[in-house]
N, C-alpha and C. Protein backbone atom coordinates (compact mmCIF):
# COMPACT_ATOMS: atom_id res chain seq x y z
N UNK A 1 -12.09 -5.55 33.82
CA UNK A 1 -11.73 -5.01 35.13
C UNK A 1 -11.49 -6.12 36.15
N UNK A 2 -12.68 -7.38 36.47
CA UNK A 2 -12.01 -8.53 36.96
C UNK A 2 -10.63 -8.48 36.81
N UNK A 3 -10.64 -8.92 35.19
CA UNK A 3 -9.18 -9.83 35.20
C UNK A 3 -7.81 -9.19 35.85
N UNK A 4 -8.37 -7.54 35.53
CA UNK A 4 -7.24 -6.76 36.29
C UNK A 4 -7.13 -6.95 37.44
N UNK A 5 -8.01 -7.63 38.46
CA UNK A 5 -7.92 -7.67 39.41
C UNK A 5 -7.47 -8.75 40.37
N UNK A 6 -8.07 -9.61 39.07
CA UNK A 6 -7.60 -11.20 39.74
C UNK A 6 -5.70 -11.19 39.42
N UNK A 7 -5.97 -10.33 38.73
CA UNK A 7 -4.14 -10.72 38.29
C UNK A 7 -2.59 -10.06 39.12
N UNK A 8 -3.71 -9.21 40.28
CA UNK A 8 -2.63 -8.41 41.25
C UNK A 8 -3.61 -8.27 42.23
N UNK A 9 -2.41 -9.03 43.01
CA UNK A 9 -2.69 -9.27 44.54
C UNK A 9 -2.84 -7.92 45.29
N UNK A 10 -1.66 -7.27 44.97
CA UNK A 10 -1.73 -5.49 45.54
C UNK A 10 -2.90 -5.05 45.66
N UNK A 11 -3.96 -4.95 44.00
CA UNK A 11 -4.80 -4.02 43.70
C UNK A 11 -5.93 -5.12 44.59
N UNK A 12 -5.99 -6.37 44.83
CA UNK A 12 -7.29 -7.22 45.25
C UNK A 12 -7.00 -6.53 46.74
N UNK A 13 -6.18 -6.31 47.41
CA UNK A 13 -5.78 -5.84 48.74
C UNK A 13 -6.63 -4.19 49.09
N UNK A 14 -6.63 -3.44 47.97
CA UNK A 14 -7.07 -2.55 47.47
C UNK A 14 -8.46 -2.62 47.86
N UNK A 15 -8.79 -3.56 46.73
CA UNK A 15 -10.02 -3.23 46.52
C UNK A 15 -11.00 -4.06 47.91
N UNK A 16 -10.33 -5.12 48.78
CA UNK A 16 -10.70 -5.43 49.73
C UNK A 16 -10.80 -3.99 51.21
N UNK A 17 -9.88 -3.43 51.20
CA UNK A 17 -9.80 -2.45 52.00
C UNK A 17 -10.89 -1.48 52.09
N UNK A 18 -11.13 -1.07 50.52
CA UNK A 18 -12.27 0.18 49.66
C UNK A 18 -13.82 -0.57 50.19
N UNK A 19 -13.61 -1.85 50.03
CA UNK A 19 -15.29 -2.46 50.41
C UNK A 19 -15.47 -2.60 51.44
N UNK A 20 -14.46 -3.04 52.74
CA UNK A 20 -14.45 -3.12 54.06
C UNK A 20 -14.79 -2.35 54.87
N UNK A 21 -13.92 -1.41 55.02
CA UNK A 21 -13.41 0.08 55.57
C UNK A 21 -14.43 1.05 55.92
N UNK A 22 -15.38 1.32 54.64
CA UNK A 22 -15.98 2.17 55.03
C UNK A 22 -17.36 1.54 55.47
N UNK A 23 -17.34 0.68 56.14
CA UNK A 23 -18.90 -0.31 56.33
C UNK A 23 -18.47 0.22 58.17
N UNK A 24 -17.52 0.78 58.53
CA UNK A 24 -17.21 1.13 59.91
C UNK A 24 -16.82 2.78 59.70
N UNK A 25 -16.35 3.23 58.41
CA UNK A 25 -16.05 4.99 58.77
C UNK A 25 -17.48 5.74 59.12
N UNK A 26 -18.39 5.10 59.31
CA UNK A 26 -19.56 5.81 59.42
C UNK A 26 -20.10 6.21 60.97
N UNK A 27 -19.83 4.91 61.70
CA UNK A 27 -19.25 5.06 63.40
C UNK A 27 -18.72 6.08 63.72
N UNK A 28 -17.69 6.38 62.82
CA UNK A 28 -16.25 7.65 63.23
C UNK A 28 -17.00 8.55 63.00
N UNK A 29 -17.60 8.75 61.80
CA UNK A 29 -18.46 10.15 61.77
C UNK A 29 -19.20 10.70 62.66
N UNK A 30 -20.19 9.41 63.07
CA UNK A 30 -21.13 10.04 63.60
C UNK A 30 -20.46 10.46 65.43
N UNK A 31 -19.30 9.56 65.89
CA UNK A 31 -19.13 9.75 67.15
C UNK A 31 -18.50 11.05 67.26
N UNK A 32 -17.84 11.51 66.31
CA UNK A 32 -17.01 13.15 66.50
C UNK A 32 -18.25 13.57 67.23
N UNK A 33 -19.58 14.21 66.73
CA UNK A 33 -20.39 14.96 67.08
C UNK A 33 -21.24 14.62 68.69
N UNK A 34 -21.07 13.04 69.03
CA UNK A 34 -21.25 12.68 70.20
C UNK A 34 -20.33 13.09 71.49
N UNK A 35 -18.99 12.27 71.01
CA UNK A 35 -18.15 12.54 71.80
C UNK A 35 -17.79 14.20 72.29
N UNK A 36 -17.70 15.23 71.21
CA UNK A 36 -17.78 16.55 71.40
C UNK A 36 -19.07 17.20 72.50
N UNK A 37 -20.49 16.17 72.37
CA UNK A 37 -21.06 17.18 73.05
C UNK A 37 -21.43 15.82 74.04
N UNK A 38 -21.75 15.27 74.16
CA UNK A 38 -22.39 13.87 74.89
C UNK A 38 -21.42 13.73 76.41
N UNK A 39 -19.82 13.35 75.38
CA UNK A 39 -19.21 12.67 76.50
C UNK A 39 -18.09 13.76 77.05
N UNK A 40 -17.82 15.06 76.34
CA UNK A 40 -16.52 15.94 77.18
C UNK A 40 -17.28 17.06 76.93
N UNK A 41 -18.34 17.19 76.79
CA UNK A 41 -19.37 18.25 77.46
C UNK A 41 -19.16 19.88 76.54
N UNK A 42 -18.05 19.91 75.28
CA UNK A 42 -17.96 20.73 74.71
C UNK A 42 -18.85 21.54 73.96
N UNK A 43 -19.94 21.06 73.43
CA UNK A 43 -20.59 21.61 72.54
C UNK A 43 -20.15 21.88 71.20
N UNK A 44 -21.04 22.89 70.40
CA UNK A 44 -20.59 23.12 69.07
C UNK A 44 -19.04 23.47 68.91
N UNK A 45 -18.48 23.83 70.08
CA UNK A 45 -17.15 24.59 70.23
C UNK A 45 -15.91 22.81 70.03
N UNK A 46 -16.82 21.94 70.70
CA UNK A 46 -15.86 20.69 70.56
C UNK A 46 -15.96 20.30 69.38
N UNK A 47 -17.44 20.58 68.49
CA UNK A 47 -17.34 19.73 67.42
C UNK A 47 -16.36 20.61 66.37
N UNK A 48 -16.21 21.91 66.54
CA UNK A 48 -15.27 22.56 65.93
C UNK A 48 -13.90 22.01 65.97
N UNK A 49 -13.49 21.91 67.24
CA UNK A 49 -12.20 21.48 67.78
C UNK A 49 -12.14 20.20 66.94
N UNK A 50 -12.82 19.33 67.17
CA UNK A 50 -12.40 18.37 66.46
C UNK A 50 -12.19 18.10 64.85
N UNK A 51 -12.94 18.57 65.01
CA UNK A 51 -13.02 18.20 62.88
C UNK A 51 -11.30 19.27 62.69
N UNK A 52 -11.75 20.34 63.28
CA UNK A 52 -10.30 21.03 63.62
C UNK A 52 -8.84 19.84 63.30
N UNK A 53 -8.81 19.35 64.65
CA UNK A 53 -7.80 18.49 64.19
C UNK A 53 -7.61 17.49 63.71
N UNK A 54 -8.73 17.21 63.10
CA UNK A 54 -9.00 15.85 61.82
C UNK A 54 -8.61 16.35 60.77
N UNK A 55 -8.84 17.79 60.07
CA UNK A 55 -8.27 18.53 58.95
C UNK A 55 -6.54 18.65 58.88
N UNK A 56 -6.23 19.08 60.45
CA UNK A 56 -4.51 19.27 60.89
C UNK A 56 -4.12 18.07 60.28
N UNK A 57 -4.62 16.67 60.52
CA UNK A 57 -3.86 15.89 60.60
C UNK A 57 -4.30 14.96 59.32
N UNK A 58 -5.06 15.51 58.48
CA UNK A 58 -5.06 15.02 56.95
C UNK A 58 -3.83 16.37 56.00
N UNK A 59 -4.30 17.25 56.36
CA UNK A 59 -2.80 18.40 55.85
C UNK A 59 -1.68 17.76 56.26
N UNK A 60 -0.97 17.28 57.45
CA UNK A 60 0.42 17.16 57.76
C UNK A 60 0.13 15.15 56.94
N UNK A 61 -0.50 14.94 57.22
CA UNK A 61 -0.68 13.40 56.21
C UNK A 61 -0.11 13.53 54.61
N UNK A 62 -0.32 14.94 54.17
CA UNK A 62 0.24 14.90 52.30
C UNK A 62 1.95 15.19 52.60
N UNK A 63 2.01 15.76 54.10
CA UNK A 63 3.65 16.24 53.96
C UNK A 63 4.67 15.12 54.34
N UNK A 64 4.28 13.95 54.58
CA UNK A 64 4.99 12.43 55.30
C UNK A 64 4.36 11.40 54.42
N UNK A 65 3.11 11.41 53.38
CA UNK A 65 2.66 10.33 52.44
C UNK A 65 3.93 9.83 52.21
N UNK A 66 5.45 10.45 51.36
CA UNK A 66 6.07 10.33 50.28
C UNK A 66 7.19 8.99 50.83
N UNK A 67 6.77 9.17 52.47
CA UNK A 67 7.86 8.87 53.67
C UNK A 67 7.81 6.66 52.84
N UNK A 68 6.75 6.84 52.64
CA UNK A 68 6.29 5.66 52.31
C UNK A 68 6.06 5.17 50.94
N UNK A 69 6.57 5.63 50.20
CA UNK A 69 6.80 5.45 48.79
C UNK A 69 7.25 4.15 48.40
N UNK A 70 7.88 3.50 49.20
CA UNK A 70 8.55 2.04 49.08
C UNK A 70 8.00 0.54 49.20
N UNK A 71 6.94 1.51 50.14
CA UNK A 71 6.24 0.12 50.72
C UNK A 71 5.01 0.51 50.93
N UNK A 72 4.28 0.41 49.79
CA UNK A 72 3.03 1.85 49.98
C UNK A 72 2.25 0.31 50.23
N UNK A 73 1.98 -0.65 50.05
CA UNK A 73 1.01 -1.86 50.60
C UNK A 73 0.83 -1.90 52.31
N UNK A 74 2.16 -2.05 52.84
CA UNK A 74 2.34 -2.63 53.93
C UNK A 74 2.46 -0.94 54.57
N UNK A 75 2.10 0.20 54.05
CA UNK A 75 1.89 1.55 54.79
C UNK A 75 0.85 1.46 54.96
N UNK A 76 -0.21 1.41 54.07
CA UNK A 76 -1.22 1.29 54.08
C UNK A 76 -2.21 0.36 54.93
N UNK A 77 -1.20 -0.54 54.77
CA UNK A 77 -1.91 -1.69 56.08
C UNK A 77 -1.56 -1.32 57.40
N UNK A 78 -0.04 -1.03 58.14
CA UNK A 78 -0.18 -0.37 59.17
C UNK A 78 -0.78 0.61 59.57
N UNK A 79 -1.24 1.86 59.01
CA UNK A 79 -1.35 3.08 58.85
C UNK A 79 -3.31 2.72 59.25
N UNK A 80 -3.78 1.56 58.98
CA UNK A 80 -5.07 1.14 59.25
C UNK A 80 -5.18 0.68 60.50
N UNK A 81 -3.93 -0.23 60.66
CA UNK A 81 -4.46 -0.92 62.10
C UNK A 81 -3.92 0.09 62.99
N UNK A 82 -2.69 1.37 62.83
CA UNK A 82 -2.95 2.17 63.83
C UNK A 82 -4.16 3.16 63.93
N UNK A 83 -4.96 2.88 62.95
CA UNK A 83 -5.99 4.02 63.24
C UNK A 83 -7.07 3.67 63.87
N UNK A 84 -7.29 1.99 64.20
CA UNK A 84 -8.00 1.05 64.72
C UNK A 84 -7.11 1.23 65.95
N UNK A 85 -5.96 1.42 66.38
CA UNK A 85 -5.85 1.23 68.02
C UNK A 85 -5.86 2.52 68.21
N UNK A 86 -5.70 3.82 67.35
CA UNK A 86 -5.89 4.98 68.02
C UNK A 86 -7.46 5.38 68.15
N UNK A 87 -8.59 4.46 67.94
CA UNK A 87 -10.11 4.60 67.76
C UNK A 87 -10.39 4.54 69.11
N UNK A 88 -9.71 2.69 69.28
CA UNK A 88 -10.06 2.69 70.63
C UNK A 88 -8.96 2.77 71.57
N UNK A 89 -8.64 3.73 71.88
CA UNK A 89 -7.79 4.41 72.58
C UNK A 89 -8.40 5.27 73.16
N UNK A 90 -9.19 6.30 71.66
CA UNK A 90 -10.22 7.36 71.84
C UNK A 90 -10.99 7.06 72.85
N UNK A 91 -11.65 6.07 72.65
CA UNK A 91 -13.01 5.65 73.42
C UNK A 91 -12.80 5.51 75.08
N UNK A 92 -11.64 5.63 75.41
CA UNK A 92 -10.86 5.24 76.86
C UNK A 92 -10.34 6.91 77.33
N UNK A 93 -10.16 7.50 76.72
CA UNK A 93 -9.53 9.33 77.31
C UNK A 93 -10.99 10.20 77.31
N UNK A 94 -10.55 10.47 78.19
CA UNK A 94 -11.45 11.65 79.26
C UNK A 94 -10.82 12.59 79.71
N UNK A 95 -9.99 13.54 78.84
CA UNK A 95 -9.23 14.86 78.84
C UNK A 95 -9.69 15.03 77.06
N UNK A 96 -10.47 16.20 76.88
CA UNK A 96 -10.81 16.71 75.87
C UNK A 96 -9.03 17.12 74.75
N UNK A 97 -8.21 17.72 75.71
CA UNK A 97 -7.04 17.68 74.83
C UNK A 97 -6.35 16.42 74.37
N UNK A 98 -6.35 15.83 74.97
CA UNK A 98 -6.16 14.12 74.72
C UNK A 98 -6.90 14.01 73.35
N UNK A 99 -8.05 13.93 73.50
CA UNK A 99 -8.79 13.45 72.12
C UNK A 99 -8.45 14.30 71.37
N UNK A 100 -8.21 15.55 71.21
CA UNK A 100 -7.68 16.64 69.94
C UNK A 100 -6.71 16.08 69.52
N UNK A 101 -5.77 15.43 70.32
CA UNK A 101 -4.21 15.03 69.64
C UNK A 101 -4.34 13.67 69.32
N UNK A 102 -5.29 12.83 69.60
CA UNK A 102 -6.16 11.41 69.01
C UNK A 102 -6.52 11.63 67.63
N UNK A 103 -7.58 12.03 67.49
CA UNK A 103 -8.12 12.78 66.56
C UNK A 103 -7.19 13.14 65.63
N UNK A 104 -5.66 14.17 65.83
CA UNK A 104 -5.43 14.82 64.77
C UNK A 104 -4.09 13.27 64.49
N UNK A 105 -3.64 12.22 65.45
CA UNK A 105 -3.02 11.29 65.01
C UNK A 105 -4.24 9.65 64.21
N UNK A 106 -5.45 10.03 64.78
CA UNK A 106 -6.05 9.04 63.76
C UNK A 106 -6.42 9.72 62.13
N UNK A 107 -6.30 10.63 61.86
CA UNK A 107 -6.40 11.97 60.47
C UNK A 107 -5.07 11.80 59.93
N UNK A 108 -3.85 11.99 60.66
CA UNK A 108 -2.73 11.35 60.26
C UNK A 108 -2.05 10.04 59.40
N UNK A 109 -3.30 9.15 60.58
CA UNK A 109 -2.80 7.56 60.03
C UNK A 109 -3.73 7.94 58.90
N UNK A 110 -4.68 7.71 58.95
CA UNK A 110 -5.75 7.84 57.66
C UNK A 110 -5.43 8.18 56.45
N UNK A 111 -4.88 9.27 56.81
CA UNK A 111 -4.33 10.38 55.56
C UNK A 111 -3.45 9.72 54.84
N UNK A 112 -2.77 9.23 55.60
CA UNK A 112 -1.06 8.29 55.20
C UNK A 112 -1.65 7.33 54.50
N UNK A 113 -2.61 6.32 55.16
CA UNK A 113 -2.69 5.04 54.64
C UNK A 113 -3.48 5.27 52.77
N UNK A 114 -4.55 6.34 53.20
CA UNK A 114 -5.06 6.86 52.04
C UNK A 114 -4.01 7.07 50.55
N UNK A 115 -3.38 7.36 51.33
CA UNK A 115 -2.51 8.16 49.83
C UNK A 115 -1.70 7.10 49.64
N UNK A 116 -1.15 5.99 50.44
CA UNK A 116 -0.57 4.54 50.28
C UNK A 116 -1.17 4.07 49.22
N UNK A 117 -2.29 3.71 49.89
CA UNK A 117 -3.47 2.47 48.87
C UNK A 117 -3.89 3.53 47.38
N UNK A 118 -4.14 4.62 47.16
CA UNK A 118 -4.93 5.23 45.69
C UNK A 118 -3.29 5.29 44.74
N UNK A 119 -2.13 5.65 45.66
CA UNK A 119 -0.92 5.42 45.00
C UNK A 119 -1.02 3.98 44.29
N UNK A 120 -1.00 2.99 44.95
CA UNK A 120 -0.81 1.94 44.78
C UNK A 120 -2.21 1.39 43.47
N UNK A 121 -3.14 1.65 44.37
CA UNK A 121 -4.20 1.60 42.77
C UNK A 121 -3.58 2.20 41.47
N UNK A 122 -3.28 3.60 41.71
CA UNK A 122 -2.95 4.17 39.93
C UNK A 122 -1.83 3.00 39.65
N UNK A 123 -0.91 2.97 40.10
CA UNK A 123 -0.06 1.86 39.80
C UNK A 123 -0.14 0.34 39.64
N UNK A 124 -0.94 -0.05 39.97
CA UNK A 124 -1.02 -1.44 39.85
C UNK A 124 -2.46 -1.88 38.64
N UNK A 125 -3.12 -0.39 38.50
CA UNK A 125 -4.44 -0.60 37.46
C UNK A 125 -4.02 0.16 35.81
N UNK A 126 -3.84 -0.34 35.05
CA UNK A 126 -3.59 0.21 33.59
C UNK A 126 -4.87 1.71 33.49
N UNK A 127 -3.96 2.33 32.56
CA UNK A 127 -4.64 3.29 32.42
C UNK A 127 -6.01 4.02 32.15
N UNK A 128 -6.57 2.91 30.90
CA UNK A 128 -7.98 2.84 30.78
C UNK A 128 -9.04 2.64 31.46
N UNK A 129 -8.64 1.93 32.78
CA UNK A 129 -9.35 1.48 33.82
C UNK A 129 -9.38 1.98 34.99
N UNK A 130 -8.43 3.06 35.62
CA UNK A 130 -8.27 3.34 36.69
C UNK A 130 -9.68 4.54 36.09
N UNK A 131 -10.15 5.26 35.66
CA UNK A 131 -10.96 5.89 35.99
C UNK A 131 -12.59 5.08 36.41
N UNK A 132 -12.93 4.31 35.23
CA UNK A 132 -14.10 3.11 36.24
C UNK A 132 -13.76 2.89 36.82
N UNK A 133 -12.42 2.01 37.46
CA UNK A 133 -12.44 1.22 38.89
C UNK A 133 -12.38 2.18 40.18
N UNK A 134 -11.08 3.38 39.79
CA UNK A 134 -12.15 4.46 40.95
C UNK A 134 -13.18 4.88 40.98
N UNK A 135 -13.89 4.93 40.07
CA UNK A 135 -15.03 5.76 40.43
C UNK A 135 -16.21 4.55 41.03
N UNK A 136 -15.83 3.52 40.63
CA UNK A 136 -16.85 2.58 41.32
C UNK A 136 -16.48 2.48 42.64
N UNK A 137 -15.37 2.32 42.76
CA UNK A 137 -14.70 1.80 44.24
C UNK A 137 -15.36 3.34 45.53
N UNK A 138 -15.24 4.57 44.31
CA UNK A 138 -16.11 5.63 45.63
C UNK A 138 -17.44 5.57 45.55
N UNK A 139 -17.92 5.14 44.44
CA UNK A 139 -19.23 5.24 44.70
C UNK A 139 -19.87 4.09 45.71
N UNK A 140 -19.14 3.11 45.52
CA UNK A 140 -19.32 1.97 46.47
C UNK A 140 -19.23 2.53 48.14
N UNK A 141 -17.66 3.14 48.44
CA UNK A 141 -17.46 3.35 49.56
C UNK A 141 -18.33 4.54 50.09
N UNK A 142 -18.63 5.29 49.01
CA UNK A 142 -19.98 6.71 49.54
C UNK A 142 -21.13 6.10 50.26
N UNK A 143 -21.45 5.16 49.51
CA UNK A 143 -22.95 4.98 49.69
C UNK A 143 -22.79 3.57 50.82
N UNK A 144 -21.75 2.79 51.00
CA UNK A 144 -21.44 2.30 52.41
C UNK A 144 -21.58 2.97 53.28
N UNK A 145 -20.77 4.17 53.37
CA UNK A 145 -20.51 5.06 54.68
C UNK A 145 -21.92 5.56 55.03
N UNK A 146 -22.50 5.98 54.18
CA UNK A 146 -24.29 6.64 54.19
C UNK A 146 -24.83 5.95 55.22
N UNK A 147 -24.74 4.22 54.50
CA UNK A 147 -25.81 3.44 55.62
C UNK A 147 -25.11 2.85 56.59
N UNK A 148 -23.95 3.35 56.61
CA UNK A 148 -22.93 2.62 58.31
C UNK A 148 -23.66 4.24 59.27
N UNK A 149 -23.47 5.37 58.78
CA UNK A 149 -24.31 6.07 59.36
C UNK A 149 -24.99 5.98 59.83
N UNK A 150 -25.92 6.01 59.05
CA UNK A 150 -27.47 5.70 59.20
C UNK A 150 -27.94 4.34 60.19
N UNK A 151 -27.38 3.15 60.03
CA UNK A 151 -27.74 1.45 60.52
C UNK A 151 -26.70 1.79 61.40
N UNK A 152 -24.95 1.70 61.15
CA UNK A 152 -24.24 0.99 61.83
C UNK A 152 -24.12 2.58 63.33
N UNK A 153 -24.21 3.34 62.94
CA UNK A 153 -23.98 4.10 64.00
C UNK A 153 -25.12 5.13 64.30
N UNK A 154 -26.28 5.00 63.80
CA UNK A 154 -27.33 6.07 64.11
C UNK A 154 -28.51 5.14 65.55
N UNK A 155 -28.12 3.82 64.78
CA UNK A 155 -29.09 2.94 65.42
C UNK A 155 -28.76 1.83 66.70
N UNK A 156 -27.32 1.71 66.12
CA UNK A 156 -26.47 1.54 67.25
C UNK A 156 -26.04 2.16 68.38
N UNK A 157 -26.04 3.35 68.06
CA UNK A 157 -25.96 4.57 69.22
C UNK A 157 -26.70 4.45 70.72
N UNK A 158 -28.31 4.22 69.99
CA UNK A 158 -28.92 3.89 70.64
C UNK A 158 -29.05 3.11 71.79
N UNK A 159 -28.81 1.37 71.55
CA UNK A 159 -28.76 0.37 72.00
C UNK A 159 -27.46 0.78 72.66
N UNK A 160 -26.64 1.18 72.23
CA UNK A 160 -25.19 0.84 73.40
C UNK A 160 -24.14 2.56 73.62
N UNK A 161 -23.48 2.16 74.46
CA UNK A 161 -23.02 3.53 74.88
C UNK A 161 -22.12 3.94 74.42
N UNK A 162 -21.64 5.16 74.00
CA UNK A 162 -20.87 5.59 72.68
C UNK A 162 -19.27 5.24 72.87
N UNK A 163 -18.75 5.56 74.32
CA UNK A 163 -17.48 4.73 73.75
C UNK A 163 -17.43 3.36 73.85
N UNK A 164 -18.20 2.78 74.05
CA UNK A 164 -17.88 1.11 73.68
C UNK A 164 -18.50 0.99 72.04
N UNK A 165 -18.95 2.04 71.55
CA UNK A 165 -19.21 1.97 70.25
C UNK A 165 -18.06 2.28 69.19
N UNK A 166 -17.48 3.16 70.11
CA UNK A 166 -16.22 3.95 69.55
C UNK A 166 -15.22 2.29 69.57
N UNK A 167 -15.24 1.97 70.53
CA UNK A 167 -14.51 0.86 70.83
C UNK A 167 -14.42 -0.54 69.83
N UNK A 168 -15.59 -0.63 69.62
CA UNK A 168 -15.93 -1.61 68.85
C UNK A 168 -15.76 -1.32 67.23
N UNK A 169 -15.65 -0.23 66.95
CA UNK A 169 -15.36 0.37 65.41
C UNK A 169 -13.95 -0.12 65.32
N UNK A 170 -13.31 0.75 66.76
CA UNK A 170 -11.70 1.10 66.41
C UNK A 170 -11.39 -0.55 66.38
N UNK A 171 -12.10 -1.14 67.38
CA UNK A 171 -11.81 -3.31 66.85
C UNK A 171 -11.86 -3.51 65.60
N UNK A 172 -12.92 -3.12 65.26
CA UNK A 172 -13.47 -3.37 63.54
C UNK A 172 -12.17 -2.79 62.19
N UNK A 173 -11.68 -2.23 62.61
CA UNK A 173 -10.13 -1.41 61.58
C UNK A 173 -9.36 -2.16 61.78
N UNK A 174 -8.98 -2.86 63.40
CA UNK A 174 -7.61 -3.91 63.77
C UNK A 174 -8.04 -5.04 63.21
N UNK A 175 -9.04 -5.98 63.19
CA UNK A 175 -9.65 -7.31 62.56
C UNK A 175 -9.27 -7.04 60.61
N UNK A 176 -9.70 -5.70 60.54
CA UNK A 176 -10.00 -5.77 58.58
C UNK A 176 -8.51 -5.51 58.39
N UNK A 177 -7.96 -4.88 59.15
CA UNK A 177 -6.24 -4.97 58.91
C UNK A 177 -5.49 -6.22 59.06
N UNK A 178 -5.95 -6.86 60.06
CA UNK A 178 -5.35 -7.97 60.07
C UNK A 178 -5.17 -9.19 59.22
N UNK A 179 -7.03 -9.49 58.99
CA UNK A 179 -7.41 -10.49 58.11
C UNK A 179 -6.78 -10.29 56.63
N UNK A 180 -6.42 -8.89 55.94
CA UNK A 180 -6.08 -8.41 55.00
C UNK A 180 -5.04 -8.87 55.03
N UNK A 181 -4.11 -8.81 55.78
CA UNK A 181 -2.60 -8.86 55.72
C UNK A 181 -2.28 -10.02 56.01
N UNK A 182 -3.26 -11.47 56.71
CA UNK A 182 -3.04 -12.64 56.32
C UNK A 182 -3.24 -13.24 54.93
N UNK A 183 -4.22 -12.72 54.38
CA UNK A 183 -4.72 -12.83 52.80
C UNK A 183 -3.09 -12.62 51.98
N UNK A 184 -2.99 -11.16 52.19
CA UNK A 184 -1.97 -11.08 51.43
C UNK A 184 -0.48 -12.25 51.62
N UNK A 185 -0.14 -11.89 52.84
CA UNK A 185 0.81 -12.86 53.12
C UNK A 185 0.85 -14.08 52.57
N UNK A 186 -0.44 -14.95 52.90
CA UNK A 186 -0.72 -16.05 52.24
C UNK A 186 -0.47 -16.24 50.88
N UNK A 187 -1.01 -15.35 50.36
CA UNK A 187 -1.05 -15.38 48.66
C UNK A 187 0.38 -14.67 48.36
N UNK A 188 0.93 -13.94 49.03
CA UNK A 188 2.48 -14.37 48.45
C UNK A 188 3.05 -15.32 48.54
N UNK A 189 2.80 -16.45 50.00
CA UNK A 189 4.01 -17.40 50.00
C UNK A 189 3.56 -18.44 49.21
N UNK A 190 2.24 -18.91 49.07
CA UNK A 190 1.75 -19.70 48.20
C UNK A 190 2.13 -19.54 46.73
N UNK A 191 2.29 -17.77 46.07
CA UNK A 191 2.96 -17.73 44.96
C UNK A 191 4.73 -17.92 44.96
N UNK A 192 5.25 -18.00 45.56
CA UNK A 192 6.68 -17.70 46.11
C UNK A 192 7.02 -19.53 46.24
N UNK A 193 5.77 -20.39 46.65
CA UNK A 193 6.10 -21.53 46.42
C UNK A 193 5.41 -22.11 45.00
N UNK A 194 5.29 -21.49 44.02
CA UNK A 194 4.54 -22.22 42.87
C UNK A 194 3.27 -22.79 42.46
N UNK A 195 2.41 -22.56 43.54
CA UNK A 195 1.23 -22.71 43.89
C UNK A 195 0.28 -22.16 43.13
């Protein structure tokens, strides 16, 4: 499984994203239920609303995936860092409808980038292997998200105020997008020069 990995840059991009990523989706979780009742005063009715249009906008995400069929790496990488400036974007609106249409465009990017990168895994991992290497890669990212919960946003909550928490996540998606996409870059032109 290494060697499969060392041997495509795509799938190392992959599998950098799968270990990163969710060490911050755990922030996102927990702030839906803040932001709904904490900061726009909705209650159970907001936390409805929202997950509401987090679902809208993973459904309309399978009907535009295909849009990106060409360039499912570099979808996947945009499709991250917009979900990192639509985080903290979030963290800045104070109109509850605002954040519904946040919300259902960060479910969007997500959705998109999602179906980019697992495309790109079945394809770039031989057949025998794509079932271990996914199933490690979720079990990895499950049990990340658990304790980004739990540490990165249960305990953090605490100490600092939720949209500069929100804020600092949606930073945390633009940095792992970025650094990713110098990696990659790099390691193409370095292969592109014989290196």
């Amino acid at each position: 499984m290494l060697d499969c990995i060392r041997a495509s840059v795509p799938l190392q991009v992959v599998v950098a994203f799968e270990l990163l990523v969710p060490t911050l989706n755990g922030i996102d979780n927990v702030l839906i239920s803040v932001y709904a009742v904490q900061e726009f005063r909705l209650g159970d009715a907001g936390i409805g609303l929202f997950y509401a249009a987090l679902g809208a906008g993973l459904v309309a995400s399978y009907a535009i995936g295909h849009l990106f069929s060409g360039s499912l790496l570099k979808g996947g990488l945009v499709c991250l860092l917009l979900e990192g400036i639509l985080l903290m974007g979030l963290s800045g609106i104070y109109h509850a409808w605002a954040a519904v249409a946040i919300y259902f465009l960060i479910s969007l990017a997500g959705g998109v980038g999602a179906i980019c990168l697992d495309t790109l895994l079945m394809r770039e991992t031989p057949l025998y292997l794509q079932g271990p290497l996914l199933g490690m890669l979720t079990a990895w990212s499950q049990g990340i998200i658990g304790l980004s919960m739990f540490g990165g946003a249960g305990v953090a909550i605490e100490m600092m105020e939720p949209r500069m928490l929100g804020l600092v996540g949606g930073a945390g998606f633009v940095v792992i997008s970025i650094v990713i996409s110098m990696y990659y870059a790099r390691i193409r032109s370095r292969k592109a020069a014989g290196v």
